[in-house]
N, C-alpha and C. Protein backbone atom coordinates (compact mmCIF):
# COMPACT_ATOMS: atom_id res chain seq x y z
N UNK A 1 98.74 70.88 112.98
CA UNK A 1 98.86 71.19 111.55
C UNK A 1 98.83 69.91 110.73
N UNK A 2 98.31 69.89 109.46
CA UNK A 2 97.90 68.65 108.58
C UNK A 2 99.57 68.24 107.67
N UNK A 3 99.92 67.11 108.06
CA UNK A 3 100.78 66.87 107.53
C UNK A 3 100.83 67.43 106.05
N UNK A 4 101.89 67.44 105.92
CA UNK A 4 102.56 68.05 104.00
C UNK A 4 102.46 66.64 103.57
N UNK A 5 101.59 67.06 102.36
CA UNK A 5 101.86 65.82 101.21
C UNK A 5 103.01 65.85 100.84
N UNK A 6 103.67 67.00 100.82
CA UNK A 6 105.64 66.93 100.54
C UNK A 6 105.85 66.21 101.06
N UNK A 7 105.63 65.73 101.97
CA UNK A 7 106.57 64.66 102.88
C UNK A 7 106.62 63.07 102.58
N UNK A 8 104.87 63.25 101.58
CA UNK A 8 104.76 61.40 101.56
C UNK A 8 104.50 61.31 99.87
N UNK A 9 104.94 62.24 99.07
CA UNK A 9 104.70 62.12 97.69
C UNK A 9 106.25 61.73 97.27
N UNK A 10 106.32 60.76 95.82
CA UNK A 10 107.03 60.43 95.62
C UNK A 10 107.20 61.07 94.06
N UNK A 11 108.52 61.32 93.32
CA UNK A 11 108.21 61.72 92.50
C UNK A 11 108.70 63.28 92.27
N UNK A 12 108.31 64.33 91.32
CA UNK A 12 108.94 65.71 91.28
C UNK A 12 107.60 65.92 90.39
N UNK A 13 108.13 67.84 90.31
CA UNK A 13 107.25 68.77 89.82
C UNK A 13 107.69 69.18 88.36
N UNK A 14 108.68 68.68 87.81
CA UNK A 14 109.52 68.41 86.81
C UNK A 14 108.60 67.92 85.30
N UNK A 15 107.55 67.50 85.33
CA UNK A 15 106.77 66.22 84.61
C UNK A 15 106.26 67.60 83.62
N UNK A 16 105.69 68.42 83.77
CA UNK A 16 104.74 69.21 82.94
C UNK A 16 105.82 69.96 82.21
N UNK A 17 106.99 70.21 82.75
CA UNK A 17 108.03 71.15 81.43
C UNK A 17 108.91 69.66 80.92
N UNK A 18 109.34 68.91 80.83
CA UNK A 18 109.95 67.53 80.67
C UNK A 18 109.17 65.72 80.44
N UNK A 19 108.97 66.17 79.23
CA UNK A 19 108.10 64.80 79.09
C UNK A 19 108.81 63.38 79.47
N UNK A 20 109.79 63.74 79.79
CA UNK A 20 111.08 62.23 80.54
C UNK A 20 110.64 62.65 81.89
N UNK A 21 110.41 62.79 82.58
CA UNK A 21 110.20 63.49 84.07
C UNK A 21 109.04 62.53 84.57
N UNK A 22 109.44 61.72 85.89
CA UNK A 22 108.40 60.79 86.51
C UNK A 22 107.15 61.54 86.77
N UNK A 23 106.15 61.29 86.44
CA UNK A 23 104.99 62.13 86.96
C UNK A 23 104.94 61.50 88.71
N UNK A 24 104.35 62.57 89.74
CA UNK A 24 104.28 62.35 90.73
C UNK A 24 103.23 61.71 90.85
N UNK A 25 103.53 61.10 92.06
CA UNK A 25 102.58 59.77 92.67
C UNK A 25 101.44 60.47 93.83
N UNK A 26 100.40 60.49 93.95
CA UNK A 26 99.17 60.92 94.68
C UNK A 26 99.82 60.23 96.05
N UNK A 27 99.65 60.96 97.49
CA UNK A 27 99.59 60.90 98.63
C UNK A 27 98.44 59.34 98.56
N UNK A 28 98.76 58.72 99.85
CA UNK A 28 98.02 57.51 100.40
C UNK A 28 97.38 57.97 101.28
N UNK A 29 97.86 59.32 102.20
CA UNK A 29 96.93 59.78 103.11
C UNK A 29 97.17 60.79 103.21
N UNK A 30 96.28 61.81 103.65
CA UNK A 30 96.25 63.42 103.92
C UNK A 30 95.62 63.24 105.19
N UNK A 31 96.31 64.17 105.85
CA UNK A 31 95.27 64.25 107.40
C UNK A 31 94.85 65.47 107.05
N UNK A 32 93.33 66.01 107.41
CA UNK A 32 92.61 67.20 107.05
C UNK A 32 92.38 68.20 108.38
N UNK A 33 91.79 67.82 109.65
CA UNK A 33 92.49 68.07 110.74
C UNK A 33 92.17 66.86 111.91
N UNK A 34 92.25 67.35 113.36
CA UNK A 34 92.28 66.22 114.10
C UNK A 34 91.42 65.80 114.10
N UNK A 35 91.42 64.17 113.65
CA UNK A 35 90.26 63.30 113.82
C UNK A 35 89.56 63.14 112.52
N UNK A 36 89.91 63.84 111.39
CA UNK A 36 89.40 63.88 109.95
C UNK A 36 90.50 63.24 108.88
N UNK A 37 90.72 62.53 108.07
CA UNK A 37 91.79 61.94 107.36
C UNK A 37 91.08 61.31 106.14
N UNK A 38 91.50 61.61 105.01
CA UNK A 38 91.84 60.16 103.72
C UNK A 38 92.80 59.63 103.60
N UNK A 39 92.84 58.30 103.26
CA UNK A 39 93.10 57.40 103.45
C UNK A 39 92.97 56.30 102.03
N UNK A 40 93.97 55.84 101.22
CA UNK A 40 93.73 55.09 100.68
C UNK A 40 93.37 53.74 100.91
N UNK A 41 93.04 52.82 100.64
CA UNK A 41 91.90 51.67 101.25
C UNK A 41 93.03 50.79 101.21
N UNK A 42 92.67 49.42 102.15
CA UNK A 42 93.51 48.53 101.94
C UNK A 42 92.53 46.80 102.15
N UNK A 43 93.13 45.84 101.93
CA UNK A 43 91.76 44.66 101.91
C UNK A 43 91.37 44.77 103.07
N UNK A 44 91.78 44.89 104.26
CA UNK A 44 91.55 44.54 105.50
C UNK A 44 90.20 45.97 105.84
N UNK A 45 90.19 46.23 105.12
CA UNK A 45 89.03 47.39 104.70
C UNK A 45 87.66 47.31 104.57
N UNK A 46 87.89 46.06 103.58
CA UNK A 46 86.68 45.66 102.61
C UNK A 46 85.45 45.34 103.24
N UNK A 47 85.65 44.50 104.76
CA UNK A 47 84.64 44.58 105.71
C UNK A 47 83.83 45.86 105.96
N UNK A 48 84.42 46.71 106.33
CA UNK A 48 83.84 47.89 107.29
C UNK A 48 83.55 48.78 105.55
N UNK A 49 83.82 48.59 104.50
CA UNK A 49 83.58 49.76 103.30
C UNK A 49 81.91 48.86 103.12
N UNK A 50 82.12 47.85 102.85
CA UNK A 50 81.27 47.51 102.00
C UNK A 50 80.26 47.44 103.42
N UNK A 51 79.82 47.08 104.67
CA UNK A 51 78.86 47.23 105.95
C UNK A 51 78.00 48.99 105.65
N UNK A 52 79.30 49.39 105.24
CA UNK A 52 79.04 51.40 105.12
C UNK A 52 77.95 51.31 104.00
N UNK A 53 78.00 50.92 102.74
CA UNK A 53 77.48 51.05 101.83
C UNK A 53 76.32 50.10 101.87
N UNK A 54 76.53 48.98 102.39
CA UNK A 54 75.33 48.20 102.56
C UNK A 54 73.71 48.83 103.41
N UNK A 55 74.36 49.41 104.45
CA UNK A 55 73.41 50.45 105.31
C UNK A 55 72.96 51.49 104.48
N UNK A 56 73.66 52.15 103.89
CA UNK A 56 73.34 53.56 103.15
C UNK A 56 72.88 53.11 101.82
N UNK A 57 72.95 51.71 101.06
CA UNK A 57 71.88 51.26 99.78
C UNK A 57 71.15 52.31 99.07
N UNK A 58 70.11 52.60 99.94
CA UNK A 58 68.86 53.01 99.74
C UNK A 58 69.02 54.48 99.21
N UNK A 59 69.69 54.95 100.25
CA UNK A 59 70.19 56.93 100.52
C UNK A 59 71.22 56.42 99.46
N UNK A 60 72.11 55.97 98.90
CA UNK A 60 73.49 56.34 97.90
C UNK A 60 72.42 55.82 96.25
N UNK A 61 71.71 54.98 96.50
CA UNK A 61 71.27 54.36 94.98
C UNK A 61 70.74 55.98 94.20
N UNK A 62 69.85 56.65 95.15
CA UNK A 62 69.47 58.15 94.30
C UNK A 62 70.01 58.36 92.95
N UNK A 63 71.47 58.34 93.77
CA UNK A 63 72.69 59.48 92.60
C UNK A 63 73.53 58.46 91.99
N UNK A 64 74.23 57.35 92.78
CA UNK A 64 75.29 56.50 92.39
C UNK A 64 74.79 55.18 91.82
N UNK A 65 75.40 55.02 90.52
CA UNK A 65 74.96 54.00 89.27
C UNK A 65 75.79 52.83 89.83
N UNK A 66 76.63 52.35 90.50
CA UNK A 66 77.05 51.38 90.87
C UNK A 66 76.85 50.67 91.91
N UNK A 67 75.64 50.87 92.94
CA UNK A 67 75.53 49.89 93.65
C UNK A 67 74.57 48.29 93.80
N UNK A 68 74.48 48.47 92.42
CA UNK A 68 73.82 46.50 92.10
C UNK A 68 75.33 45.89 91.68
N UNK A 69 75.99 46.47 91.60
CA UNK A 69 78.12 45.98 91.65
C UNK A 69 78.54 45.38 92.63
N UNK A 70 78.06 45.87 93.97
CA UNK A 70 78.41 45.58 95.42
C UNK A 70 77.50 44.81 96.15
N UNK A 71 77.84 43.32 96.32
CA UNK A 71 76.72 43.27 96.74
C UNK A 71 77.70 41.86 98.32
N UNK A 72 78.53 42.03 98.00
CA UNK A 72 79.31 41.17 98.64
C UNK A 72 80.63 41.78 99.57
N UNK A 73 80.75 41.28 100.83
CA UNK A 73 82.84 41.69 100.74
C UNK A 73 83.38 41.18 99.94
N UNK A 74 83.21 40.50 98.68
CA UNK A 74 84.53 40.13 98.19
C UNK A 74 84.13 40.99 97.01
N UNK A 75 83.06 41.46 96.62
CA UNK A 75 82.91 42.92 95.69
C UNK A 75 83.95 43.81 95.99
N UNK A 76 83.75 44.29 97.47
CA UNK A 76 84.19 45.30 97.84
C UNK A 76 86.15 45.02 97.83
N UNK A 77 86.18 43.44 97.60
CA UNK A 77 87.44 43.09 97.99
C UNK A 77 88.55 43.33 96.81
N UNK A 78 87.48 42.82 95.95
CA UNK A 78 87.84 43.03 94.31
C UNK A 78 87.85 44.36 93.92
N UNK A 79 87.35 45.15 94.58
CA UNK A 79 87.46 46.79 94.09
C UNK A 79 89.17 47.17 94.59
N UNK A 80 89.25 47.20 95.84
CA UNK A 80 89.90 47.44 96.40
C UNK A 80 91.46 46.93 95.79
N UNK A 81 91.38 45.27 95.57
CA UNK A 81 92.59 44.99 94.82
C UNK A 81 92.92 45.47 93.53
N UNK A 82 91.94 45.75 92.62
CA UNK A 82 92.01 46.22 91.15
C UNK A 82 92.49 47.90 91.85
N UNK A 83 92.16 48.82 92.51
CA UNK A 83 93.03 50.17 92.43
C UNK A 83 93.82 50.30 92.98
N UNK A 84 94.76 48.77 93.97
CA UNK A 84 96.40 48.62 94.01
C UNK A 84 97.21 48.77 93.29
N UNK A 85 96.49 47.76 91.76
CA UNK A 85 97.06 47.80 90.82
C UNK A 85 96.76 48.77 89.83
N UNK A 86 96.28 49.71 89.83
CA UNK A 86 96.23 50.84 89.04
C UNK A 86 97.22 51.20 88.78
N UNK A 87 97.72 51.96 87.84
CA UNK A 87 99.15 52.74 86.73
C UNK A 87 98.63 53.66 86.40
N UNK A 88 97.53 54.04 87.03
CA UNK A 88 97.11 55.49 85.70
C UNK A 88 97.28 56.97 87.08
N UNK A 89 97.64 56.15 88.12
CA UNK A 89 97.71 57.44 88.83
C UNK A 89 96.56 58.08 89.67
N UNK A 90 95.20 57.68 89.76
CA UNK A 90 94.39 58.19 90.02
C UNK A 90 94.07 57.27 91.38
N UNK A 91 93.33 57.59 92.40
CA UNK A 91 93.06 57.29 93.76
C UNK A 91 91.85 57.41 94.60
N UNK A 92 91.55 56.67 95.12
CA UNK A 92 90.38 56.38 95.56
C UNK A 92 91.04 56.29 97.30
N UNK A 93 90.43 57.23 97.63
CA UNK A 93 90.33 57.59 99.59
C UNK A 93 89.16 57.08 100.00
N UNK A 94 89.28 56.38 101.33
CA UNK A 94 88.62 56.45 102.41
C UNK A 94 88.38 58.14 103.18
N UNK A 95 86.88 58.04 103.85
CA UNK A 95 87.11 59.12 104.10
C UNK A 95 87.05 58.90 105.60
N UNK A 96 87.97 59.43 106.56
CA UNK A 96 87.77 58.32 107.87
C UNK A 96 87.60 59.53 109.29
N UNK A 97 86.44 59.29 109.91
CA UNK A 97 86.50 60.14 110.67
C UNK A 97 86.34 59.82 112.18
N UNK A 98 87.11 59.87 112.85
CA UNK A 98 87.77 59.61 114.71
C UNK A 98 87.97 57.76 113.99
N UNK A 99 88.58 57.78 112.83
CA UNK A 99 89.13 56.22 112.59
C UNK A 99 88.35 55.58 111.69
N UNK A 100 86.84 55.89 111.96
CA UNK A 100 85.74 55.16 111.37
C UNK A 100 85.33 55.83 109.80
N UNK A 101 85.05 54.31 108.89
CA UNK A 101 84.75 55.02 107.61
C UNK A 101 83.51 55.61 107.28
N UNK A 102 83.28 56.91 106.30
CA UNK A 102 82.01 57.51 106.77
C UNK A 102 81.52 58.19 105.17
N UNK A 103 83.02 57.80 104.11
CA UNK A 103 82.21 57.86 102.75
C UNK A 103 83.68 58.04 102.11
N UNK A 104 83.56 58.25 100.85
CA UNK A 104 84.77 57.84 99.66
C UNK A 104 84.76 59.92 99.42
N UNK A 105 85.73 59.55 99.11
CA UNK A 105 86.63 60.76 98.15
C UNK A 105 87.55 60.23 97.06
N UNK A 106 87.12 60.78 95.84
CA UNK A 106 88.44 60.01 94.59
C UNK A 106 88.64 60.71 93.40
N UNK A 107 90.10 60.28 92.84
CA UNK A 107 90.07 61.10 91.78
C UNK A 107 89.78 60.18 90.67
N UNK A 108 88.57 60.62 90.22
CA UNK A 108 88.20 59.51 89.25
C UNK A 108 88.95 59.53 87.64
N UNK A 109 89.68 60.32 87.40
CA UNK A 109 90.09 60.93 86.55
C UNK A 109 91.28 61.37 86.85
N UNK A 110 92.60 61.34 85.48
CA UNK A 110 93.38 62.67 85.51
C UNK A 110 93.73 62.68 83.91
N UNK A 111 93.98 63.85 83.78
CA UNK A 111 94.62 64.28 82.26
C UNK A 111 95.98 64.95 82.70
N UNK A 112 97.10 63.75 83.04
CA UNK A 112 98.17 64.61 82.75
C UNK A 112 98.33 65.90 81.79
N UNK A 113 98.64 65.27 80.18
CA UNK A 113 98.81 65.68 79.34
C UNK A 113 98.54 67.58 79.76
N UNK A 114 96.90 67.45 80.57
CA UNK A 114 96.45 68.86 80.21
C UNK A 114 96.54 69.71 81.91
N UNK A 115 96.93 68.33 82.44
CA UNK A 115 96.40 68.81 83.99
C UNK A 115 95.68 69.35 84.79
N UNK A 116 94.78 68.42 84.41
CA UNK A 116 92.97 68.59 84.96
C UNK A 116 93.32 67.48 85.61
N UNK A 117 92.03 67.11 86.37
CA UNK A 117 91.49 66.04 87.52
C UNK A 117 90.04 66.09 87.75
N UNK A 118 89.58 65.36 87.90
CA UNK A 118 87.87 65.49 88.26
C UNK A 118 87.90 64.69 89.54
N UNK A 119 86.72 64.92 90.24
CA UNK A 119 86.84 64.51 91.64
C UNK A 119 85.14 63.61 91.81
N UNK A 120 85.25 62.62 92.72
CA UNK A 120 83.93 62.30 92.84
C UNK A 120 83.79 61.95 94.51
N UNK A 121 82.46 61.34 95.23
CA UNK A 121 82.19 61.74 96.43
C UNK A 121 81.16 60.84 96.16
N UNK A 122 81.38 60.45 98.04
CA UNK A 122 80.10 59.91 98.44
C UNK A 122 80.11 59.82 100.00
N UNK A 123 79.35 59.94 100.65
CA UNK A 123 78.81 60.18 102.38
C UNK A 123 77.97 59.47 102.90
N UNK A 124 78.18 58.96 104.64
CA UNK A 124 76.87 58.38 104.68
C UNK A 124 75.84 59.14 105.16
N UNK A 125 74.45 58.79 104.86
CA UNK A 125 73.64 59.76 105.12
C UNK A 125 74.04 60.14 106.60
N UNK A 126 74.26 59.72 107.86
CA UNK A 126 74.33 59.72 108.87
C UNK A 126 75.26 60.98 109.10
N UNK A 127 76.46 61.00 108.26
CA UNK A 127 77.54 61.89 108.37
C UNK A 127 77.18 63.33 107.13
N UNK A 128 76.24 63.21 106.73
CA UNK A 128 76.19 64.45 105.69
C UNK A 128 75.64 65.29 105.96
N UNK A 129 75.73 66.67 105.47
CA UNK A 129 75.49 67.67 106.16
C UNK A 129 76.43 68.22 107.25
N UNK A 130 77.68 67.23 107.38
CA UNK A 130 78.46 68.11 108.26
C UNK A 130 79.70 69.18 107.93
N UNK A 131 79.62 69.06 106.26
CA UNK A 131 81.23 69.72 106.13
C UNK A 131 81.97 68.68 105.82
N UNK A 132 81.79 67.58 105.77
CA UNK A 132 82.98 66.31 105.40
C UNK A 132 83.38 66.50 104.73
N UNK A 133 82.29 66.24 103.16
CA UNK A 133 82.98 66.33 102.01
C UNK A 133 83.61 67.21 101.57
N UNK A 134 83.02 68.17 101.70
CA UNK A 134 83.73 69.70 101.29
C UNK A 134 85.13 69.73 101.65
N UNK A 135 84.97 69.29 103.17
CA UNK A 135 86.69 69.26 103.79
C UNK A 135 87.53 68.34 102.84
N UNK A 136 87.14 67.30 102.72
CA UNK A 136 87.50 66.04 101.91
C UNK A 136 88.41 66.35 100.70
N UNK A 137 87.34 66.94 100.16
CA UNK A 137 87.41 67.61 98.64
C UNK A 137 88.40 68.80 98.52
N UNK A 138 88.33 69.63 99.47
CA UNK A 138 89.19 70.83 99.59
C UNK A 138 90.69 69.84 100.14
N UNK A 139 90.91 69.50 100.73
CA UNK A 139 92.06 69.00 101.10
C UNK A 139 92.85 67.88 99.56
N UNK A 140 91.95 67.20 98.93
CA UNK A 140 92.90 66.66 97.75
C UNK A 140 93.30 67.66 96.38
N UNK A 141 91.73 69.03 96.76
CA UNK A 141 92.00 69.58 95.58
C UNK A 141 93.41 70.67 95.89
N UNK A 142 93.88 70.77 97.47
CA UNK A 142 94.76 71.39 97.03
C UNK A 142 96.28 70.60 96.84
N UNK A 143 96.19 69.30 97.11
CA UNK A 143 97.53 68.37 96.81
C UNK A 143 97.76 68.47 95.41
N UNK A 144 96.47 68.43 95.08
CA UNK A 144 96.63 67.88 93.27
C UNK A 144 97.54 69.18 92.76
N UNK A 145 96.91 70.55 93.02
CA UNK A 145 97.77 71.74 92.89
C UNK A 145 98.83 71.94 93.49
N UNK A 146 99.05 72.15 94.54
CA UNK A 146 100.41 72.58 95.57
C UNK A 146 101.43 70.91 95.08
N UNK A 147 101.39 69.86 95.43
CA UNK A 147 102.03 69.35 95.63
C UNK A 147 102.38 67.89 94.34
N UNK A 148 101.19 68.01 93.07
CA UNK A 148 101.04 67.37 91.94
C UNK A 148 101.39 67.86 90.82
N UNK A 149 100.95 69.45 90.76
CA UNK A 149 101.36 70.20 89.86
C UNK A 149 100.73 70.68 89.02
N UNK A 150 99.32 70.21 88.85
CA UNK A 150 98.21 70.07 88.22
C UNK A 150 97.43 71.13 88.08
N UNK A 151 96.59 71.91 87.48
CA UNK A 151 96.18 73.08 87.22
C UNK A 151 94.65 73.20 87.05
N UNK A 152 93.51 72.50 86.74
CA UNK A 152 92.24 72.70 86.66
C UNK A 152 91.88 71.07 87.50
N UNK A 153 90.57 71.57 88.65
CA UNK A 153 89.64 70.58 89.15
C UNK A 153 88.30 70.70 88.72
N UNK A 154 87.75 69.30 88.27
CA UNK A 154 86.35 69.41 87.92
C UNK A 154 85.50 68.49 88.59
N UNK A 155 84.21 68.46 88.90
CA UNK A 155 83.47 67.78 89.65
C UNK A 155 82.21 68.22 88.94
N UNK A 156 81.91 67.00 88.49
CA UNK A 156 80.06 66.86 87.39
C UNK A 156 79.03 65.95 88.58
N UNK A 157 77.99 66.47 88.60
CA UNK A 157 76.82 65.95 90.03
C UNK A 157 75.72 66.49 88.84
N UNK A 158 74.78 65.54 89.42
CA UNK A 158 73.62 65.71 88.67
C UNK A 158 72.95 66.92 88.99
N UNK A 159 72.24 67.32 87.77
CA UNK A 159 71.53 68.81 87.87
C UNK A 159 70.53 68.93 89.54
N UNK A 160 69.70 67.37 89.45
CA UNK A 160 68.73 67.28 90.89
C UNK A 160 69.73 67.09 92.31
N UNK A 161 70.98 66.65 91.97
CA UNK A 161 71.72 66.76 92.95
C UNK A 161 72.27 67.58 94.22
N UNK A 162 71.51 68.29 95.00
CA UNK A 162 71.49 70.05 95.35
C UNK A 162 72.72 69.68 96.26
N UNK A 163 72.68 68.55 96.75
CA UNK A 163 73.69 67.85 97.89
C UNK A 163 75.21 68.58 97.73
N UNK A 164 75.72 67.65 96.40
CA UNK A 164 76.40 67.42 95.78
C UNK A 164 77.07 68.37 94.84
N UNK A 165 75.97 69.67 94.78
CA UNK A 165 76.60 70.55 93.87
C UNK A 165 76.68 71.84 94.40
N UNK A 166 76.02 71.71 95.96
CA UNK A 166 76.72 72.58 96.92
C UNK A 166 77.96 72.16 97.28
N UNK A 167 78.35 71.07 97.53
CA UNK A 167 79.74 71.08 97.45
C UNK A 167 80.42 71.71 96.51
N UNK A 168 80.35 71.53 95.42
CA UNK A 168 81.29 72.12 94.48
C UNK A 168 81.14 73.89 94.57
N UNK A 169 79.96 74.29 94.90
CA UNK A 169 79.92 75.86 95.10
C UNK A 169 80.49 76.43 96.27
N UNK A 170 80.61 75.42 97.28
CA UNK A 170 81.14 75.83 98.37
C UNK A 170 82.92 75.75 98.13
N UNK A 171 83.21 74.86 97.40
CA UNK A 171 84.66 75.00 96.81
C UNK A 171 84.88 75.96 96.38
N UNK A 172 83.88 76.85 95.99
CA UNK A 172 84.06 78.17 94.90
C UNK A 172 84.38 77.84 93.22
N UNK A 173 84.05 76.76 93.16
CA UNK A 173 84.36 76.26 91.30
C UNK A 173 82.80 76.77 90.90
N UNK A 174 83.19 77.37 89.61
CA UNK A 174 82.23 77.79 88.73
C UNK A 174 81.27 77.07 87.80
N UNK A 175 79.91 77.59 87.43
CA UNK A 175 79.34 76.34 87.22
C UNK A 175 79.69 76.54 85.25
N UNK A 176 80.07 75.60 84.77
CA UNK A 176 80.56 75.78 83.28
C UNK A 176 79.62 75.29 82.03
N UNK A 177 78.99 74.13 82.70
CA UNK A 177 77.61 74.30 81.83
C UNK A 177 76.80 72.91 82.65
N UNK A 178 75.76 72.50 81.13
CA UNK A 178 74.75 71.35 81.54
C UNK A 178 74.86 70.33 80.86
N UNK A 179 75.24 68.96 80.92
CA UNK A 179 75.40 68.26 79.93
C UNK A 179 73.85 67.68 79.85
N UNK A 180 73.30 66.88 78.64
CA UNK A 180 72.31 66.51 78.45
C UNK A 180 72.32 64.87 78.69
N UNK A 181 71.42 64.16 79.19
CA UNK A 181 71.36 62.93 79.46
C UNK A 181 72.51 62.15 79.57
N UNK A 182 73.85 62.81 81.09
CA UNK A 182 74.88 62.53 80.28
C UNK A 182 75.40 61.13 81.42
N UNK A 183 74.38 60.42 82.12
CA UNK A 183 74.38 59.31 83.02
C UNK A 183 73.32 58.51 82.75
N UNK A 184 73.61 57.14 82.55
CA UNK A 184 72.62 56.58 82.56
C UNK A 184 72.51 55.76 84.52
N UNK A 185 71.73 56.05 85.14
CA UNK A 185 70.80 55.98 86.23
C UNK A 185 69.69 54.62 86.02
N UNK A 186 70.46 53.23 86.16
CA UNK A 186 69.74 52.31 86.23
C UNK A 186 68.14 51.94 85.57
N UNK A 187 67.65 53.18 85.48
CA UNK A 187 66.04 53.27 84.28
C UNK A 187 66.25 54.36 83.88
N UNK A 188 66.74 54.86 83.65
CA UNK A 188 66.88 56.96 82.98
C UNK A 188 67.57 57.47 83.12
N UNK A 189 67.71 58.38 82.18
CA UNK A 189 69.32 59.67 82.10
C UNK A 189 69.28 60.43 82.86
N UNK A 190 70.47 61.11 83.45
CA UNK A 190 70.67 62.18 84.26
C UNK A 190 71.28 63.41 83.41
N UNK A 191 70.65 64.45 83.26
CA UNK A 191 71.88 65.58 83.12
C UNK A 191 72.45 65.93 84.24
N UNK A 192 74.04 66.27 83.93
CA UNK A 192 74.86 66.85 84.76
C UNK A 192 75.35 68.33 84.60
N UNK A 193 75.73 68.76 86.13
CA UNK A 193 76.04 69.92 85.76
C UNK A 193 77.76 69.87 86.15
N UNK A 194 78.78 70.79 85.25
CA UNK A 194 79.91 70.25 85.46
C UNK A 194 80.36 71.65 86.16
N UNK A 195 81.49 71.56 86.96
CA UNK A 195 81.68 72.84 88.08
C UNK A 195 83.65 72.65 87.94
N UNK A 196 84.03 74.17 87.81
CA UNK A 196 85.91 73.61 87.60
C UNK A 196 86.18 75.08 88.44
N UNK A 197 87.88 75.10 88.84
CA UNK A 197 88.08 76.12 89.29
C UNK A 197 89.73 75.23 89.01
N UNK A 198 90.42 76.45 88.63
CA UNK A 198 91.93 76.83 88.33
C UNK A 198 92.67 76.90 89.21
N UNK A 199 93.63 75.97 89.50
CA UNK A 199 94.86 76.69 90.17
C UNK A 199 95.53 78.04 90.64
N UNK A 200 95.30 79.00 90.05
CA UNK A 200 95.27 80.63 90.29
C UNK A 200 93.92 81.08 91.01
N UNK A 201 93.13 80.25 90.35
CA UNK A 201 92.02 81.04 90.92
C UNK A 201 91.42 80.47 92.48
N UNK A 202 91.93 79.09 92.61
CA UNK A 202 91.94 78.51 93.87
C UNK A 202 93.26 79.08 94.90
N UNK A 203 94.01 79.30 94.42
CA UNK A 203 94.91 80.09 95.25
C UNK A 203 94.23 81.81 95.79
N UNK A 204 93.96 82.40 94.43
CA UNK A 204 93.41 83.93 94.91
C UNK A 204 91.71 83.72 96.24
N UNK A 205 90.78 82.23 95.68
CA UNK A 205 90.44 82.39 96.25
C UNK A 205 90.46 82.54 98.43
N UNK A 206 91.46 80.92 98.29
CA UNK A 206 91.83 80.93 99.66
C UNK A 206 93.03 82.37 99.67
N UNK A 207 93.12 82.98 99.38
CA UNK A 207 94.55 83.99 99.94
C UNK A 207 93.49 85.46 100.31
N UNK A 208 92.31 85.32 100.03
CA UNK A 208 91.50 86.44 100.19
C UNK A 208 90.89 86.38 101.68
C-alpha cells in the first residue's frame, strides 16, 4: 500500500475556514506503487535530471518552451536550488521509476485563496506510453485533495498535444475550453486546451 501523505505532510486542514491557519506543506514524496515514486529533487540530482533531458532534447523541445534554459548541470543545479527556496508552496517531483529518473511531475501553480492547482508533466520518450504520467498525475492530484484540502485541478497542453491531453482525459477532467495563441513556442504560438475536474467529482469518479 502507498504510503499516506498524512504521515509526511506538515501543517492542518484548518487554512480554508481560518485565514490565521498554516496552510499545509506539499508531501516531498508519494510512493505510487512498487517501484513507481515522486520525489522532490535534491542537488545531488542535477547530474542524472539534466543527462535525462539532455537525451530527450529533441522529443521534449516539440511541446516544452524551456529547453535552450538547460544547457548545463549547473542549469539544472540552479533550478533545483531556486525550488528549495520556494515559499509559495508549489513543487516540482522527480518522477522515479525502479530508482531511476524518467520525467518531472509539478505543481506549477496554486491559488490558495480559491483552491485550484494546475499540474504540468514531462516523460522520457523511452518511458512514454506506459501509464507513468497518468499514474504520476493521479497520485498528486489526489494529495492536493485528500490531504491539502484543495478543491479544483487543472492541466492546459497544447491543442496538437494528443500525448498530453490524453492524460488529462484519462484523469477524467473535462475539457473547459481553447485558449488562443496562449504559448509562445520559441518561433510561434500555441493554443491550449485547458482540462479541470473537482474534488467531488474526482471522488464520485474513483468511488464508481
Amino acid at each position: 500500500m502507498p504510503l499516506s501523505a498524512r504521515q509526511i505532510v506538515s501543517g492542518n486542514e484548518e487554512w480554508f475556514t481560518d485565514s490565521n491557519s498554516v496552510r499545509p506543506e506539499p508531501a516531498k514524496i508519494l510512493l505510487i506503487e512498487e517501484g513507481l515514486e515522486i520525489s522532490s529533487p535534491k542537488e545531488s540530482d542535477a547530474n542524472e535530471l539534466y543527462y535525462k533531458v539532455d537525451e530527450n532534447r529533441a522529443y521534449l523541445r516539440k511541446w516544452l518552451p524551456w529547453l535552450d534554459d538547460v544547457v548545463s548541470v549547473d542549469d539544472e543545479l540552479s533550478m533545483i536550488r531556486n525550488l528549495s527556496e520556494n515559499k509559495d508552496h508549489q513543487r516540482t517531483y522527480l518522477i522515479r521509476l525502479d530508482g531511476a529518473i524518467v520525467g518531472v511531475v509539478s505543481l506549477n501553480w496554486v491559488d490558495w485563496n480559491n483552491r485550484s492547482f494546475g499540474l504540468g508533466y514531462w516523460i522520457s520518450q523511452e518511458s512514454s506510453g506506459k501509464g507513468i504520467v497518468t499514474k504520476a498525475c493521479s497520485r498528486l492530484i489526489e494529495h492536493c485533495f485528500s490531504d491539502l484540502g484543495l478543491h479544483r485541478s487543472v492541466i492546459e497542453a497544447a491543442v496538437h498535444n494528443n500525448s498530453s491531453r490524453a492524460v488529462a482525459e484519462r484523469l477524467g477532467m473535462r475539457l473547459e475550453g481553447i485558449s488562443k495563441d496562449r504559448e509562445w513556442l520559441y518561433d510561434h504560438f500555441t493554443d491550449s486546451a485547458m482540462y479541470a475536474i473537482t474534488s467531488p467529482e474526482w471522488r464520485n469518479r474513483n468511488q464508481s
